[in-house]
N, C-alpha and C. Protein backbone atom coordinates (compact mmCIF):
# COMPACT_ATOMS: atom_id res chain seq x y z
N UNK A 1 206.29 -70.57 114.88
CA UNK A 1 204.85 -70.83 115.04
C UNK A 1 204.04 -69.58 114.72
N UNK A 2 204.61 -68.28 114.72
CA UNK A 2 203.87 -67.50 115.49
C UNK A 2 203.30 -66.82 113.45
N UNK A 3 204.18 -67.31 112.48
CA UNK A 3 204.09 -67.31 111.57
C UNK A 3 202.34 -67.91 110.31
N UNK A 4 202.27 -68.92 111.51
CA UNK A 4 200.77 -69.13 111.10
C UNK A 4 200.02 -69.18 112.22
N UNK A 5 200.03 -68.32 112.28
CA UNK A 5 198.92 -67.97 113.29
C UNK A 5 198.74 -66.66 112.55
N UNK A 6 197.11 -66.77 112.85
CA UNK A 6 196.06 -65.12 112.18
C UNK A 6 195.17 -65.01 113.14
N UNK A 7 194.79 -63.46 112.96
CA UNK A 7 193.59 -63.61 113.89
C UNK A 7 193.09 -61.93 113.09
N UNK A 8 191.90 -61.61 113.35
CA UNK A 8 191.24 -61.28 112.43
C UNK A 8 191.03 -59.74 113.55
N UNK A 9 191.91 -58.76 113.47
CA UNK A 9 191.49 -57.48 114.34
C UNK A 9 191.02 -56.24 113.72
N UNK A 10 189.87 -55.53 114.31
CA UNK A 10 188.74 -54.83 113.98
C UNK A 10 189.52 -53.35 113.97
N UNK A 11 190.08 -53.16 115.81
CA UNK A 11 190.73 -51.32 116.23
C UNK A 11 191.67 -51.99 117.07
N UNK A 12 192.73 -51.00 117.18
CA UNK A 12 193.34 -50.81 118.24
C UNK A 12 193.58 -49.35 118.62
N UNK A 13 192.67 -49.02 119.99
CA UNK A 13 192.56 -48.17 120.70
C UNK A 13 193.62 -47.75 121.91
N UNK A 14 193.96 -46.76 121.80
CA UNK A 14 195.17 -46.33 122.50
C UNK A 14 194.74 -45.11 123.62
N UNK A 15 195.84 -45.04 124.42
CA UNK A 15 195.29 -43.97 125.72
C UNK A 15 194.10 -44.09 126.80
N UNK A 16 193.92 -45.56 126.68
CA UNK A 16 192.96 -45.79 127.70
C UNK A 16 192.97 -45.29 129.35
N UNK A 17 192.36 -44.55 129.93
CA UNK A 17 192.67 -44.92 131.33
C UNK A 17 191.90 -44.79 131.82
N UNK A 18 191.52 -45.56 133.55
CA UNK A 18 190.35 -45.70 134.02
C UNK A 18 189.29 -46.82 133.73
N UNK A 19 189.21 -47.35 132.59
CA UNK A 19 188.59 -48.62 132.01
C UNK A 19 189.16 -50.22 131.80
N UNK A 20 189.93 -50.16 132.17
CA UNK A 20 190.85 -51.47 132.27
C UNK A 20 192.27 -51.48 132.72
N UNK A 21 191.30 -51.53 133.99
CA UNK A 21 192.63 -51.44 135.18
C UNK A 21 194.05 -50.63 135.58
N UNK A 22 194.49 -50.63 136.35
CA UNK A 22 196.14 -49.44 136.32
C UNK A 22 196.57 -48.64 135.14
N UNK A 23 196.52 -47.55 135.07
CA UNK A 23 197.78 -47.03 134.13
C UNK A 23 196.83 -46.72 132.51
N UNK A 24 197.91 -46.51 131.82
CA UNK A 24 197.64 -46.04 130.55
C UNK A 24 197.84 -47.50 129.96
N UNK A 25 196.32 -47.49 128.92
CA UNK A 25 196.15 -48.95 128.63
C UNK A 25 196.10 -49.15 126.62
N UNK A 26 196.21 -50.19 125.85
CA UNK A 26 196.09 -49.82 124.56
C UNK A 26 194.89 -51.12 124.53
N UNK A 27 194.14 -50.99 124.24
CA UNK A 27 192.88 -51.93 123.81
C UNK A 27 193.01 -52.57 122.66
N UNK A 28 193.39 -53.87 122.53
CA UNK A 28 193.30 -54.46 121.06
C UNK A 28 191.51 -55.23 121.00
N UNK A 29 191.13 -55.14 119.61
CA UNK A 29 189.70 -55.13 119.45
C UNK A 29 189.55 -56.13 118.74
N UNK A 30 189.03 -57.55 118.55
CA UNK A 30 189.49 -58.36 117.72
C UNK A 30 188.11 -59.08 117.21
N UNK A 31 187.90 -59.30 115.90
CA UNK A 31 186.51 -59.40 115.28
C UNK A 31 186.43 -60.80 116.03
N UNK A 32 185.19 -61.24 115.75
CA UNK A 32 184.13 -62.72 116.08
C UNK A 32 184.05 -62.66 117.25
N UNK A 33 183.01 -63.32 117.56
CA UNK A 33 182.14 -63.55 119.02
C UNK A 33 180.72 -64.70 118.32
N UNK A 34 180.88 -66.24 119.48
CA UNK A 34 179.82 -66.91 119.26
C UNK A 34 178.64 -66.32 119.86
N UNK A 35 178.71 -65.47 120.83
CA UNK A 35 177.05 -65.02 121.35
C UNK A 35 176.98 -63.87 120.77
N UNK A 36 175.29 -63.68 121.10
CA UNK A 36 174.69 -62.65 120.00
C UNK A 36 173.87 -61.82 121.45
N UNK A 37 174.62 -61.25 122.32
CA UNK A 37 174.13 -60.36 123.21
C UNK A 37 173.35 -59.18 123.20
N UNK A 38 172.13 -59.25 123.43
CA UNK A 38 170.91 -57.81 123.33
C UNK A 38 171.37 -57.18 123.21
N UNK A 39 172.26 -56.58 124.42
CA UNK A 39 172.77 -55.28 124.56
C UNK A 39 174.22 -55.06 124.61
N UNK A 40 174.77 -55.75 123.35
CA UNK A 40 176.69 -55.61 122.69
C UNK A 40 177.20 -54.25 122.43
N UNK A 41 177.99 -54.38 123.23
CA UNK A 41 179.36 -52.52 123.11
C UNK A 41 179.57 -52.71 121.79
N UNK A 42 179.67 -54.07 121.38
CA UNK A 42 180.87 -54.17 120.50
C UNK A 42 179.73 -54.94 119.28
N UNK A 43 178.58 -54.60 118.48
CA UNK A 43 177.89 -55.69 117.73
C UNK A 43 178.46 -55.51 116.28
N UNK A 44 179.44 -54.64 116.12
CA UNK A 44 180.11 -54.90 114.76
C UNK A 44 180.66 -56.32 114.90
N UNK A 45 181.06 -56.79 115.81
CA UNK A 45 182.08 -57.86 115.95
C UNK A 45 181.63 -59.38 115.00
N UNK A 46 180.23 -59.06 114.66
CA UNK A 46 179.91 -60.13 114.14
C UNK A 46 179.22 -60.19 113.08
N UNK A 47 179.34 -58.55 112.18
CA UNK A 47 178.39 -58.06 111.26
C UNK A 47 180.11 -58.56 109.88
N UNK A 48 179.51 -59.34 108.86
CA UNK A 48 180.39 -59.54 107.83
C UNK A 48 181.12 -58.65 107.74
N UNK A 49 180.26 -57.04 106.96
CA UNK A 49 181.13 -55.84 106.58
C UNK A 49 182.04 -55.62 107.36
N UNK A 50 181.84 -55.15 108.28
CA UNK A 50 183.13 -54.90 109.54
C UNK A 50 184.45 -54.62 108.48
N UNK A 51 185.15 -53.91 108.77
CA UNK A 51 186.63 -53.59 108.35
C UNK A 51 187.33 -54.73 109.65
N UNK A 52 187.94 -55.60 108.97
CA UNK A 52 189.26 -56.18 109.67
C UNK A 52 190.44 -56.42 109.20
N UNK A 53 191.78 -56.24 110.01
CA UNK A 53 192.43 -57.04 109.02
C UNK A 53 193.58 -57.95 110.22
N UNK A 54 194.47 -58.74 109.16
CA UNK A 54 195.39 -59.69 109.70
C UNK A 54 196.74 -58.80 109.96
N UNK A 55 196.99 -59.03 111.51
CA UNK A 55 198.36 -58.70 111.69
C UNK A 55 198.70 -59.91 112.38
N UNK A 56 200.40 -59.49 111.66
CA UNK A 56 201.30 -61.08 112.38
C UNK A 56 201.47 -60.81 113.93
N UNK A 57 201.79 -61.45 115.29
CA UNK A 57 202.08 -61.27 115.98
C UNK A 57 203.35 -60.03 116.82
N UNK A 58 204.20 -60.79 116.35
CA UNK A 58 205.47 -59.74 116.01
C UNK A 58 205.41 -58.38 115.65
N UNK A 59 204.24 -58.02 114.80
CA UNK A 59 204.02 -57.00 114.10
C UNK A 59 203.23 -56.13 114.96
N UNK A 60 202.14 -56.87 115.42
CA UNK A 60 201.49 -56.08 116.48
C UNK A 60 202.24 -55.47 117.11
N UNK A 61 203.08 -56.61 118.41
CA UNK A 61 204.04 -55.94 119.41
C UNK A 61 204.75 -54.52 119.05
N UNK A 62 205.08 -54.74 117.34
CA UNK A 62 205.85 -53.77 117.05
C UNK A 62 204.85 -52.36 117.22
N UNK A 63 203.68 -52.96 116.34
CA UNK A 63 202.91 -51.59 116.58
C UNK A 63 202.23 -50.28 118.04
N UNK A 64 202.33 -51.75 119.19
CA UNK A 64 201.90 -51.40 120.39
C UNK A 64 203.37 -50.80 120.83
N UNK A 65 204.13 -50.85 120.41
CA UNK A 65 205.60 -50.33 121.31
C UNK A 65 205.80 -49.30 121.19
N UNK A 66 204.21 -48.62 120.66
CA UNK A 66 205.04 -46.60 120.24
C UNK A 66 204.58 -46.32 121.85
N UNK A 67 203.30 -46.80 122.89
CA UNK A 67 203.05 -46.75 123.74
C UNK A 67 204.46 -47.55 124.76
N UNK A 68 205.16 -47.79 124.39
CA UNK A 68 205.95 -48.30 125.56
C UNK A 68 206.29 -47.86 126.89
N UNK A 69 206.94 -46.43 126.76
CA UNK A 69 207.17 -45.73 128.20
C UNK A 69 205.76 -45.09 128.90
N UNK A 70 204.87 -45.40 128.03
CA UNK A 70 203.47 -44.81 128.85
C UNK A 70 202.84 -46.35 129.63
N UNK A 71 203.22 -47.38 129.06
CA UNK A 71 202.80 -48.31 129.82
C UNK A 71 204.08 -48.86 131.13
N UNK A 72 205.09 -48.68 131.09
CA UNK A 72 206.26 -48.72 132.04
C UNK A 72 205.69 -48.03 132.99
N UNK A 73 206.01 -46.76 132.91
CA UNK A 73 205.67 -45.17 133.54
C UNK A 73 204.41 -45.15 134.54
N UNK A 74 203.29 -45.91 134.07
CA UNK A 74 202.21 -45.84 134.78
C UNK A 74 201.57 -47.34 135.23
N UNK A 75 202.34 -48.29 135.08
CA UNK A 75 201.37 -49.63 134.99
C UNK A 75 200.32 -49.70 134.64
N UNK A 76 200.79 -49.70 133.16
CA UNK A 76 199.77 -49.94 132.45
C UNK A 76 199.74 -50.64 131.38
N UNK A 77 198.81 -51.16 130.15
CA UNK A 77 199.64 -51.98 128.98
C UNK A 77 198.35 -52.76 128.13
N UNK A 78 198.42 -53.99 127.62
CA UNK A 78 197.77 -54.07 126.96
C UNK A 78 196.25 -54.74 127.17
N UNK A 79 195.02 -54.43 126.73
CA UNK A 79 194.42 -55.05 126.65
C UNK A 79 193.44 -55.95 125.65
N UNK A 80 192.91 -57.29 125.44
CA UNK A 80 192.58 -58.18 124.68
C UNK A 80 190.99 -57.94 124.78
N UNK A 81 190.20 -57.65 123.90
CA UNK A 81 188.92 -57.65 123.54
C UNK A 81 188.38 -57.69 122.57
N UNK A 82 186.78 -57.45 122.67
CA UNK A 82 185.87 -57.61 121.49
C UNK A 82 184.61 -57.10 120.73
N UNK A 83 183.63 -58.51 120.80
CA UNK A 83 184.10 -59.88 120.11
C UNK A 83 184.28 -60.37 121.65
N UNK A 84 184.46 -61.52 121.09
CA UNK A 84 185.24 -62.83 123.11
C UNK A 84 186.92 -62.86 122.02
N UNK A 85 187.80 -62.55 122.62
CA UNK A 85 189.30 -62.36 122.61
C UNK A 85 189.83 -63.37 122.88
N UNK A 86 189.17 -64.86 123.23
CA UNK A 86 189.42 -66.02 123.76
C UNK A 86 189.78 -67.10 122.54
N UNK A 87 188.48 -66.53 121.56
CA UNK A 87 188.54 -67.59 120.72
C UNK A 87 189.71 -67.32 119.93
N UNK A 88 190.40 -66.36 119.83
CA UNK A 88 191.61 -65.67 119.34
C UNK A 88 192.81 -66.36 120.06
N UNK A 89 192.70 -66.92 121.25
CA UNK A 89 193.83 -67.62 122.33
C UNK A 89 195.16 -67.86 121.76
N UNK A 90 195.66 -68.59 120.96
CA UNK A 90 196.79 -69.10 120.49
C UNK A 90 197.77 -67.96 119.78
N UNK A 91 196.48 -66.83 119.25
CA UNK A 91 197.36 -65.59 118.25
C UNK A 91 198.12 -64.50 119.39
N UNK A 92 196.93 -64.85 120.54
CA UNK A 92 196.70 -63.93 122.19
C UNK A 92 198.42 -64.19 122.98
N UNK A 93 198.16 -65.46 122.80
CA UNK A 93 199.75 -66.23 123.50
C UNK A 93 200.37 -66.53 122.40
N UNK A 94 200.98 -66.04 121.09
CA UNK A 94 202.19 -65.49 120.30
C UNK A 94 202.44 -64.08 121.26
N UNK A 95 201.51 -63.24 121.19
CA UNK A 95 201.79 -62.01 121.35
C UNK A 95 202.48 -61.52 122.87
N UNK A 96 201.49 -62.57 123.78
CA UNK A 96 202.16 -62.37 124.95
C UNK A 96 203.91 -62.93 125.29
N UNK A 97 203.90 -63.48 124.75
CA UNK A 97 205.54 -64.34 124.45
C UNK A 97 206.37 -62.94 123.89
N UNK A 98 205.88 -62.60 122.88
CA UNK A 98 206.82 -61.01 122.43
C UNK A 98 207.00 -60.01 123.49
N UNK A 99 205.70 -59.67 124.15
CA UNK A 99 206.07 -58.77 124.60
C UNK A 99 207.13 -58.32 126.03
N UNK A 100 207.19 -57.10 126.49
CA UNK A 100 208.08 -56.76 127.76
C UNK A 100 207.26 -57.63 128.64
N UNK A 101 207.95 -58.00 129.59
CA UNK A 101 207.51 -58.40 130.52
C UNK A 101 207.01 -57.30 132.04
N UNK A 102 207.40 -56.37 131.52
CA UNK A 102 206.81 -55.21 132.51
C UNK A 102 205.63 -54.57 132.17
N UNK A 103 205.13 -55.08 130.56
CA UNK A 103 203.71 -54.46 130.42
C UNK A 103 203.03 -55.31 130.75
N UNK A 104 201.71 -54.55 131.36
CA UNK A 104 200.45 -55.66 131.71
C UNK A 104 199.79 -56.14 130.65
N UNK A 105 199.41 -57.41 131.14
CA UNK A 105 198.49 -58.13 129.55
C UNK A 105 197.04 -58.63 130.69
N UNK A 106 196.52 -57.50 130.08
CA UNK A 106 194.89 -58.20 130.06
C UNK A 106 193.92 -58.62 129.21
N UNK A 107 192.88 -59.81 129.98
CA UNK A 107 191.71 -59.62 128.48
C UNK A 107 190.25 -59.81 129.38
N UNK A 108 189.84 -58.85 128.45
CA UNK A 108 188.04 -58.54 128.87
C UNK A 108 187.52 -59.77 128.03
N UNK A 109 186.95 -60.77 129.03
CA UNK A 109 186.41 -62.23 128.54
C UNK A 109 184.52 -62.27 129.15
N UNK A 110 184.05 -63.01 128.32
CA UNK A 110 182.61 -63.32 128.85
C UNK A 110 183.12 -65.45 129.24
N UNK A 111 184.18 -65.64 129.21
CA UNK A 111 184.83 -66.92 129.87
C UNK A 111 183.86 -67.76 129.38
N UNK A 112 183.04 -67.68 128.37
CA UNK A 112 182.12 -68.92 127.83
C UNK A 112 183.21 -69.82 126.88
N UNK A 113 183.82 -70.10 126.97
CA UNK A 113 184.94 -70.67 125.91
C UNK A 113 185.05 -72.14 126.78
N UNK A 114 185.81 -73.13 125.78
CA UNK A 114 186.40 -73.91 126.10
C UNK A 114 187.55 -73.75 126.87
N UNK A 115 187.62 -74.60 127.91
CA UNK A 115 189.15 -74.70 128.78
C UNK A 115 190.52 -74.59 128.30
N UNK A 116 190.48 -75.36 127.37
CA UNK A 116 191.72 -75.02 126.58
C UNK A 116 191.68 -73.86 125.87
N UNK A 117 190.99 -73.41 125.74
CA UNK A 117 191.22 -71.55 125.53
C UNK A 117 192.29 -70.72 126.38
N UNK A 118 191.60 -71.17 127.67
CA UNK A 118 191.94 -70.58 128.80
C UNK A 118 193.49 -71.29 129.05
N UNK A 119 193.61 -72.08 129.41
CA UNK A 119 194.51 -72.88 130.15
C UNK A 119 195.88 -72.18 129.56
N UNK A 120 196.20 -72.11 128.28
CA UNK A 120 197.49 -71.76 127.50
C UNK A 120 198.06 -70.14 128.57
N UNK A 121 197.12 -69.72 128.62
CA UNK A 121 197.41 -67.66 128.65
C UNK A 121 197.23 -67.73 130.31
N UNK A 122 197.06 -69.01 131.03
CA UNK A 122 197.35 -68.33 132.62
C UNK A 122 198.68 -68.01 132.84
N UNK A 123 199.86 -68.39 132.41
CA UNK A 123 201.25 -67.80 132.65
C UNK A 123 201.20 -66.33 132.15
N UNK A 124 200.82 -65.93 131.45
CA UNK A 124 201.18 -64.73 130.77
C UNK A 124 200.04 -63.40 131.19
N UNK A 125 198.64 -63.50 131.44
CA UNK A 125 197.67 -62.76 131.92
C UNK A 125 197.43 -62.46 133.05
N UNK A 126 197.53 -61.05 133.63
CA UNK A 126 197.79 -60.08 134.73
C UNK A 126 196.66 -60.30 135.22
N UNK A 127 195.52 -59.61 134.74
CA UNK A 127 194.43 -59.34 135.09
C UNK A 127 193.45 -59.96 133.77
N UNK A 128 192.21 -60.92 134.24
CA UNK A 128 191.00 -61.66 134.08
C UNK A 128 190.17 -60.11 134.24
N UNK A 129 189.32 -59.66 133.36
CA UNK A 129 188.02 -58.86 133.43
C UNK A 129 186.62 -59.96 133.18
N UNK A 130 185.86 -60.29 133.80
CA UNK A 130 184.92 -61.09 133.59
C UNK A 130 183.49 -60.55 133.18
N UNK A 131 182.89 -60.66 132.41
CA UNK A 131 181.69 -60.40 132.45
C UNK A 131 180.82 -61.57 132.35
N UNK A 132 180.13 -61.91 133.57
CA UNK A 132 179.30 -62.89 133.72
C UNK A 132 178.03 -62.75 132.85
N UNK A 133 177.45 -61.93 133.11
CA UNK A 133 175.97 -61.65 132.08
C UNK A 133 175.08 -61.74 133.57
N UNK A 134 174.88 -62.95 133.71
CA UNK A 134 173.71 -63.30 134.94
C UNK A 134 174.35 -64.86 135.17
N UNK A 135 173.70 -65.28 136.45
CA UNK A 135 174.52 -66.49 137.25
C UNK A 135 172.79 -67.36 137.16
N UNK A 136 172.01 -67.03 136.03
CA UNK A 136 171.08 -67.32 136.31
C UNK A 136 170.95 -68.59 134.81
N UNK A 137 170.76 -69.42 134.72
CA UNK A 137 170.61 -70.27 133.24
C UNK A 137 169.22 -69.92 132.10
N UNK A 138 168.23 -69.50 132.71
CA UNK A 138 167.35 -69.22 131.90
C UNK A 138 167.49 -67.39 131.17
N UNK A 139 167.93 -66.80 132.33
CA UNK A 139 168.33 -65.62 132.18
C UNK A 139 169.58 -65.32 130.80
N UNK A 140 170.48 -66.38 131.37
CA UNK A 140 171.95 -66.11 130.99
C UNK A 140 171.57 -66.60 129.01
N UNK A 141 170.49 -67.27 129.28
CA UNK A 141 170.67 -67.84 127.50
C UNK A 141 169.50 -67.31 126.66
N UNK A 142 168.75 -66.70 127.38
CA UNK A 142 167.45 -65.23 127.06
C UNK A 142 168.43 -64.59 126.39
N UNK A 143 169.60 -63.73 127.62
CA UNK A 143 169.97 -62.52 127.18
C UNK A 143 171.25 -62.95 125.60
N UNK A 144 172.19 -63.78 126.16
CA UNK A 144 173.19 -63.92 124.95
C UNK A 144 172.75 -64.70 123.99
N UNK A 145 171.48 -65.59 124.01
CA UNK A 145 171.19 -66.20 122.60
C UNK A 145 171.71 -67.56 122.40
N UNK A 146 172.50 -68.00 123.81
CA UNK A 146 173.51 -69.62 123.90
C UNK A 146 173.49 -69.71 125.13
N UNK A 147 173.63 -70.88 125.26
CA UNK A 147 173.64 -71.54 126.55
C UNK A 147 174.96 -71.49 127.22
N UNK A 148 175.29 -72.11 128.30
CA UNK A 148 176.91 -71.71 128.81
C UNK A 148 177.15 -70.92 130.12
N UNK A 149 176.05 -71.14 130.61
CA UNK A 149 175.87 -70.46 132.11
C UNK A 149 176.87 -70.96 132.90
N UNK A 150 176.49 -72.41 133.04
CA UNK A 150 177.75 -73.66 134.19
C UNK A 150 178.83 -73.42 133.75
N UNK A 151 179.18 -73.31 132.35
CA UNK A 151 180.34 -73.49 131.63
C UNK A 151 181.26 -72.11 132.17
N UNK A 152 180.27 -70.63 132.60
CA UNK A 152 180.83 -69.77 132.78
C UNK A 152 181.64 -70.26 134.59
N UNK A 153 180.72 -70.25 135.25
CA UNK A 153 180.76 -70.66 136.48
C UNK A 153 182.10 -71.70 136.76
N UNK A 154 182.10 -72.68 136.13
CA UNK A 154 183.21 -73.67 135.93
C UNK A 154 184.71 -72.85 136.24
N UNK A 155 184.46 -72.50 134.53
CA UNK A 155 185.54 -72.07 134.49
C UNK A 155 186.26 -70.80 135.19
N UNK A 156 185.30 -69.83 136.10
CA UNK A 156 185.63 -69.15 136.88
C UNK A 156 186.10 -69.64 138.00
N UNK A 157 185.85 -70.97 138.73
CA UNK A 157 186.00 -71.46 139.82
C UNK A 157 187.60 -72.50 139.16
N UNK A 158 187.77 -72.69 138.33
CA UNK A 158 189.05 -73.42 137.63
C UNK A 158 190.07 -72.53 138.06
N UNK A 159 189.92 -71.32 136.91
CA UNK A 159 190.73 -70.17 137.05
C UNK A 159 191.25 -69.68 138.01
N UNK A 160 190.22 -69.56 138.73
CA UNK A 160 190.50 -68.42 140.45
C UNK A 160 191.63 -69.08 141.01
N UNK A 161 191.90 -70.92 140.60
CA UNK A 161 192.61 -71.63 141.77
C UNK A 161 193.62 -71.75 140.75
N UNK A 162 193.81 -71.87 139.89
CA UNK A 162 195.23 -71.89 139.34
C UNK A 162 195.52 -70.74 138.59
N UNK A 163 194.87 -69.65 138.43
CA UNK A 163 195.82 -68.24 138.22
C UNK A 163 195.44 -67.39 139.86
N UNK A 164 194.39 -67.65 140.53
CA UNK A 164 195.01 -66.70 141.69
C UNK A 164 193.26 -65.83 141.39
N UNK A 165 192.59 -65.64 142.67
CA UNK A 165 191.42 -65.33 143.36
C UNK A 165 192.04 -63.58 142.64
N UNK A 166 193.04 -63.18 142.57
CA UNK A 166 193.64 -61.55 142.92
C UNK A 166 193.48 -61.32 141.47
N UNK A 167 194.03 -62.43 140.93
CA UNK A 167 193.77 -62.06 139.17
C UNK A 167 192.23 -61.92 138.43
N UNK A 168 191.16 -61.99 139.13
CA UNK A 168 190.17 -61.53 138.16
C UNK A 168 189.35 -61.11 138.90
N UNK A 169 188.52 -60.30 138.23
CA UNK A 169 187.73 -59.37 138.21
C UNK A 169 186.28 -59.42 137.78
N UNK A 170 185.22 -59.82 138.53
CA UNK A 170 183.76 -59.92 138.30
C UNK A 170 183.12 -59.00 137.65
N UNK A 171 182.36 -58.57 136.53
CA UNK A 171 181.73 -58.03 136.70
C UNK A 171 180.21 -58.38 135.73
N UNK A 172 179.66 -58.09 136.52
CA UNK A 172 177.88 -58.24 136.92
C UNK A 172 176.75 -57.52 136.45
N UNK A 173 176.32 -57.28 134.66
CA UNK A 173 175.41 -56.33 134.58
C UNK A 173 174.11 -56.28 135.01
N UNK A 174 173.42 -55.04 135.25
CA UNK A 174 172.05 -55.18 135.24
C UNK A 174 171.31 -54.49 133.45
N UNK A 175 170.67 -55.63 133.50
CA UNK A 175 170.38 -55.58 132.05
C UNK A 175 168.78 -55.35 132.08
N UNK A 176 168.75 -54.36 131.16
CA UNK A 176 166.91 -53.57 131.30
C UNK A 176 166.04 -54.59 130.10
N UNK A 177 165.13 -55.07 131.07
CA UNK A 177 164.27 -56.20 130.36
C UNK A 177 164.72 -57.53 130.55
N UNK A 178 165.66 -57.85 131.05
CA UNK A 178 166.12 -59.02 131.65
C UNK A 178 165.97 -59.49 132.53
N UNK A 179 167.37 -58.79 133.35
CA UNK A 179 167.01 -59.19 135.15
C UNK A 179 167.25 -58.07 135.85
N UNK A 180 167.32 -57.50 137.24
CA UNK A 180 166.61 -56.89 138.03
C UNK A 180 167.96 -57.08 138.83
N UNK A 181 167.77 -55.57 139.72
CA UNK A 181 168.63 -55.15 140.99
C UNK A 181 168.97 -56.59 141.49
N UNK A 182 167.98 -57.29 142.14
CA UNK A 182 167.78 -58.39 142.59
C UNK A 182 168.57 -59.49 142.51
N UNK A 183 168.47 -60.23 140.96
CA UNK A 183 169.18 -60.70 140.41
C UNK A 183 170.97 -60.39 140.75
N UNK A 184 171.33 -59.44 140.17
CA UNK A 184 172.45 -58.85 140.02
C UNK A 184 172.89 -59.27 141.21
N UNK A 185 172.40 -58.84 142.43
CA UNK A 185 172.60 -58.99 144.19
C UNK A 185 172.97 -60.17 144.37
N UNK A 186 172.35 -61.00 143.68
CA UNK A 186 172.12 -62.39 144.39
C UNK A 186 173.26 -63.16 143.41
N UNK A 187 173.32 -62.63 142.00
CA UNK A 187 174.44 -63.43 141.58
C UNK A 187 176.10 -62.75 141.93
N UNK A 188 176.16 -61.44 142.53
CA UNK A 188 176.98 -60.66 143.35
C UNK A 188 177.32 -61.79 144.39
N UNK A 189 176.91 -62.11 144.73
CA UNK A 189 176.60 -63.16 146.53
C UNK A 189 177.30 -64.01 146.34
N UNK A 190 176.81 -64.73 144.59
CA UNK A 190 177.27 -66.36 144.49
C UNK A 190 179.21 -66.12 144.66
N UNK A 191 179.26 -65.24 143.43
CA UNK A 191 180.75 -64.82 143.75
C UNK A 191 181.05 -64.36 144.57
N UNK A 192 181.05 -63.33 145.40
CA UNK A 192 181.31 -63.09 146.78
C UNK A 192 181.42 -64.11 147.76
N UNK A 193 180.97 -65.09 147.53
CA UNK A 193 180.87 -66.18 148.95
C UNK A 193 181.74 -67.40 148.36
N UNK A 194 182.45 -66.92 146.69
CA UNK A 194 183.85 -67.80 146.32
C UNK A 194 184.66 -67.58 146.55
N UNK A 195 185.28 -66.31 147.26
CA UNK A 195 185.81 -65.27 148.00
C UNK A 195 186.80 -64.45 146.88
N UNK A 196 185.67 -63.72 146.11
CA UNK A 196 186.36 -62.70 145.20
C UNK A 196 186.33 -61.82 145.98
N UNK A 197 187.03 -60.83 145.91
CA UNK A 197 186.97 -59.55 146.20
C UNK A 197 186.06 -58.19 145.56
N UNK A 198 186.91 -58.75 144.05
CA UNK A 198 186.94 -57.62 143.23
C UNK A 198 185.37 -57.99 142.32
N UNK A 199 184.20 -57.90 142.69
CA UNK A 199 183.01 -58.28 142.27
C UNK A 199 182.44 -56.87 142.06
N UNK A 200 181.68 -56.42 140.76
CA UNK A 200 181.27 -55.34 140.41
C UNK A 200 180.25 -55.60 139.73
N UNK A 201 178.99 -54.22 139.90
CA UNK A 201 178.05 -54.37 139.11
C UNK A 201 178.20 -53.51 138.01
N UNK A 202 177.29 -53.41 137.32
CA UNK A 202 176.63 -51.77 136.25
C UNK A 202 175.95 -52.39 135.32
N UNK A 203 175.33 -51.14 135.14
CA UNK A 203 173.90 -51.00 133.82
C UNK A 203 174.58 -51.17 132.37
N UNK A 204 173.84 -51.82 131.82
CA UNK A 204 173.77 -52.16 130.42
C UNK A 204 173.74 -50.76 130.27
């Protein structure tokens, strides 16, 4: 299978630590994203030029394995981003199938995707990074340019119960010209009172 499957990757960033969770981490960067977010880390992700190219699954693994004893050694390992790393899902779960089972596999998601995105990669994904945007609907489709507020919400409340409340990770920007301390607080709350733990804010 894993033979046709493509997926279209931008960088892969190595020596991460401190930014995505335990240990020494390798960031895979992977072009496209349907929203068009004000304030994007990542707004090459959707500019034509962009340098990308196609690696096979297999090939990746091979390439991520020069990091091997740094991700053993420290719990630490790979992570899936962007771009949304979701719509990538099927190339996401070849790769997780290759790899050790002692490296961590994460992916930094804005969870606006279809369910079946999701559903395939709960066996295989350690840690969920979430970025909600705002818990607000007028807010949430101001700032990214699409609608998909409930859709986020949904599928966070899906997830939590069949991969596990421990596996993901909220987090909550405050976005300048958007929404407000306030905001942030109050959509902090909504998750907090689903009984996340791990709920975080920060500035755009």
């Amino acid at each position: 299978m894993s033979n046709n499957v493509k997926s279209e990757i931008m960088a892969i960033n190595r020596f991460r630590m401190g930014t995505d969770g335990r240990g020494i981490s390798t960031l895979v960067v992977f072009y496209g994203c349907h929203m068009n977010c004000r304030y994007c880390i990542n707004p090459q992700c959707r500019n034509e030029e962009t340098y990308r190219t196609n690696i096979k699954p297999e090939h990746l693994v091979d390439i991520l394995s020069v990091d091997d004893i740094y991700f053993r050694s420290t719990g630490g390992g790979v992570v899936f981003g962007g771009g949304e790393p979701l719509l990538q899902s099927k190339y996401i779960e070849e790769v997780c199938k290759k790899m050790p089972e002692e490296w961590q596999k994460r992916v930094e998601t804005s969870l606006n995707v279809e369910w079946d995105k999701i559903e395939p990669l709960i066996p295989y994904i350690d840690q969920w990074f979430i970025d909600i945007k705002d818990s607000y609907r007028y807010m949430y489709s101001q700032y990214t340019g699409v609608d998909g507020q409930r859709t986020v919400y949904e599928n966070v409340c899906r997830l939590s119960h069949e991969a596990g409340k421990d596996k993901l990770i909220i987090r909550i920007p405050e976005i300048p010209e958007y929404n407000t301390e306030e905001y942030v607080i109050e959509s902090m709350e909504i998750y907090s009172g689903l009984g996340f733990l791990d709920v975080f804010k920060y500035r755009k």
